[in-house]
Protein backbone atom coordinates (compact mmCIF):
# COMPACT_ATOMS: atom_id res chain seq x y z
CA UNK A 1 -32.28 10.16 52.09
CA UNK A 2 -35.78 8.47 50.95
CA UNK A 3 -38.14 11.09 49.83
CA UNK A 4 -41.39 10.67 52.12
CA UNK A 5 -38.83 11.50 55.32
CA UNK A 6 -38.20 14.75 53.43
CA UNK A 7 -41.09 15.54 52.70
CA UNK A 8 -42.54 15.08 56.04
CA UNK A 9 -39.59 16.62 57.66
CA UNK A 10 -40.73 20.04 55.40
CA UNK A 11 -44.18 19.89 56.70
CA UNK A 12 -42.99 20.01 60.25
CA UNK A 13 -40.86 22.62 59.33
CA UNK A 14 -43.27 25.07 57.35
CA UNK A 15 -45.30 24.38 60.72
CA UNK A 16 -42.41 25.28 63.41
CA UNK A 17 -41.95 28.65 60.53
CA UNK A 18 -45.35 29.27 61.00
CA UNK A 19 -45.53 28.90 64.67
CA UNK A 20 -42.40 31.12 65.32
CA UNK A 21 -44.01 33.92 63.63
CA UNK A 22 -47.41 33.71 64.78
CA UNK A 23 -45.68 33.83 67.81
CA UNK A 24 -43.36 36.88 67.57
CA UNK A 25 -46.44 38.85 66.02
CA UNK A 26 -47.87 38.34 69.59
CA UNK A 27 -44.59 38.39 71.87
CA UNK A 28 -46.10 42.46 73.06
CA UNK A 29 -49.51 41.39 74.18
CA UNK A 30 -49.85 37.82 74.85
CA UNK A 31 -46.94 36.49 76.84
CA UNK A 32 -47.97 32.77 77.59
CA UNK A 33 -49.55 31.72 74.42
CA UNK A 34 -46.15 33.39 72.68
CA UNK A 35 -44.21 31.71 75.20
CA UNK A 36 -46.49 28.19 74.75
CA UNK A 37 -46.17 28.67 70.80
CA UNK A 38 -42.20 29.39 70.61
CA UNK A 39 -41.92 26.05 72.70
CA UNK A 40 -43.75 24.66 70.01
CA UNK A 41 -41.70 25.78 66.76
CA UNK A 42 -38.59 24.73 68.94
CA UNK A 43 -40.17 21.41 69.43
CA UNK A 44 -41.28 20.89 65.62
CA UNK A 45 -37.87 22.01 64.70
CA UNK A 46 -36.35 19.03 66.48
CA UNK A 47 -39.22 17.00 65.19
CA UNK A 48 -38.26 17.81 61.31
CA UNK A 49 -34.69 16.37 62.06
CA UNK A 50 -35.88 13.66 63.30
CA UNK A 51 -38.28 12.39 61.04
CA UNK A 52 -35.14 13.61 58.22
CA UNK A 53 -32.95 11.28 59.92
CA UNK A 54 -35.28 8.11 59.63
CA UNK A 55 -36.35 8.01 63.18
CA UNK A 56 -39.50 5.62 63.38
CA UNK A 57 -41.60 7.05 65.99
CA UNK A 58 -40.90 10.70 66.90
CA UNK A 59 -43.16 10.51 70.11
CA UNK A 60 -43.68 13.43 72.74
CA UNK A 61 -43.58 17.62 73.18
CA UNK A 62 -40.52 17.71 75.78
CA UNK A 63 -37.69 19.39 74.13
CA UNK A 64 -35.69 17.18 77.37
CA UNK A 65 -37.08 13.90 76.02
CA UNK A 66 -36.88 15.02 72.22
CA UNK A 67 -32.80 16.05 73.26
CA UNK A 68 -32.27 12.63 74.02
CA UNK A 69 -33.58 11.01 70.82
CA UNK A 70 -31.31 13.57 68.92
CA UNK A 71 -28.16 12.94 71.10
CA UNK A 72 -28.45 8.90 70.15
CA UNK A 73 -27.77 10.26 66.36
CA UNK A 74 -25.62 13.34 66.93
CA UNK A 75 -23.64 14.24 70.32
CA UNK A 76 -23.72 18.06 68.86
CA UNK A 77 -27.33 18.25 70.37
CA UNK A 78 -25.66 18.47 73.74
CA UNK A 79 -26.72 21.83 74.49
CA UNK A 80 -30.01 21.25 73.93
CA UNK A 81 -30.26 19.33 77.57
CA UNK A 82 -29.93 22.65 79.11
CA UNK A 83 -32.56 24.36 77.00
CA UNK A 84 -35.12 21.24 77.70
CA UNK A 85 -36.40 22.26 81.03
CA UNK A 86 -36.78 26.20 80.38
CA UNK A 87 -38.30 25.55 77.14
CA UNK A 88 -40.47 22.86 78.60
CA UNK A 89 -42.08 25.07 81.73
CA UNK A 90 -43.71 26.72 78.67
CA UNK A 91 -45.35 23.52 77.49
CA UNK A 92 -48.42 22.83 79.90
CA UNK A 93 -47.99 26.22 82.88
CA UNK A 94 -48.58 28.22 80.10
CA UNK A 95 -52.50 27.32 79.22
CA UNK A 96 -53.41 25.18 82.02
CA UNK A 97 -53.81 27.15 85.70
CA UNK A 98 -53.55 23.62 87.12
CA UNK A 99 -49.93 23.46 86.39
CA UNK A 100 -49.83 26.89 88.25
CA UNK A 101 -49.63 27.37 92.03
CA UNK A 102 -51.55 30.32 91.63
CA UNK A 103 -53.58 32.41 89.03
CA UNK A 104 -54.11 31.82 85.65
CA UNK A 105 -51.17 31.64 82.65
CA UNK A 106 -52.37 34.81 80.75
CA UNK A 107 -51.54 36.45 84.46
CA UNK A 108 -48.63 34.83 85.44
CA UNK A 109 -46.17 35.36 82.01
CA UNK A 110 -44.43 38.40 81.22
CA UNK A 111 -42.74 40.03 78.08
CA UNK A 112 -39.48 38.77 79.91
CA UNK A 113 -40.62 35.27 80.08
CA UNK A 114 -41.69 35.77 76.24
CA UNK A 115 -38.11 37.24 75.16
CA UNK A 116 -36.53 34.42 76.63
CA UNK A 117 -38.98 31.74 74.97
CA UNK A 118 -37.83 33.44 71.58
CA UNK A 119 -33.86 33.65 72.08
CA UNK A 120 -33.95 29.79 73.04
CA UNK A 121 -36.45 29.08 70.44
CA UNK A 122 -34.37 30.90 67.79
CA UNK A 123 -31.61 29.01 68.89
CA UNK A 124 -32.54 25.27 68.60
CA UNK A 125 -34.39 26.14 65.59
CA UNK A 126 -31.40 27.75 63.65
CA UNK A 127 -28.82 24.71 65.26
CA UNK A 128 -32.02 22.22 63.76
CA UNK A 129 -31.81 24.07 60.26
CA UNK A 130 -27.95 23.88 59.83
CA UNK A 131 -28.07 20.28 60.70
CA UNK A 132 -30.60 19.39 58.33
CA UNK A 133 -28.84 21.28 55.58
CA UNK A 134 -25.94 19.56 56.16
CA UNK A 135 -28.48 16.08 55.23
CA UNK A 136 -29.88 17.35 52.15
């Protein structure tokens, strides 16, 4: 394992960490940005592995897209191709009302929509952590 692809893959992780939390301390109140933000830590997760596993160019937010890169190292990321799309509504519908057919996000996403956003999240993230710890 060469050193800077740890080292970056740790940065992406203290960032998906900090994301999943900043995002649980709002999961009561603010249902599309929580939503939008546990996307995101699922997203970095994948990200970290990744980068830990030497990929050149880690390009793109879509957990569908980023499933695909991981299955052409590791078949185990199967199930991620039926998280992709949930996880992935949360990407742009929840900040822009242009990916909306009506109303805004902040109207539109409910603590359901948020609960669900952190189960998956928590998920890919903790399937993401075992496989880099069986790397390093």
């Amino acid at each position: 394992m060469e050193n800077e692809n740890f080292k970056e893959c740790q940065r992406w992780k203290k960032q998906s960490d900090y994301d999943f939390e900043l995002a649980k301390s709002l999961i009561s109140k603010e249902f599309s940005i929580s939503c939008f933000l546990f996307q995101q830590a699922a997203e970095k997760s994948i990200v970290s592995y990744l980068i830990l596993k030497g990929t050149d160019k880690v390009w793109g937010s879509s957990i569908s897209d980023l499933s695909e890169d991981c299955l052409a190292i590791d078949p185990t990321f199967d199930f991620l191709k039926s998280y992709g799309p949930i996880l992935d509504k949360y990407l742009y519908s929840t900040r822009y009302p242009s990916f909306t057919i009506s109303g805004s996000p902040f109207e539109i996403f409910d603590k359901s929509d948020a609960e669900k956003a952190k189960e998956l999240s928590e998920e890919v993230i903790k399937f993401c952590d075992e496989k880099i710890k069986e790397i390093i």
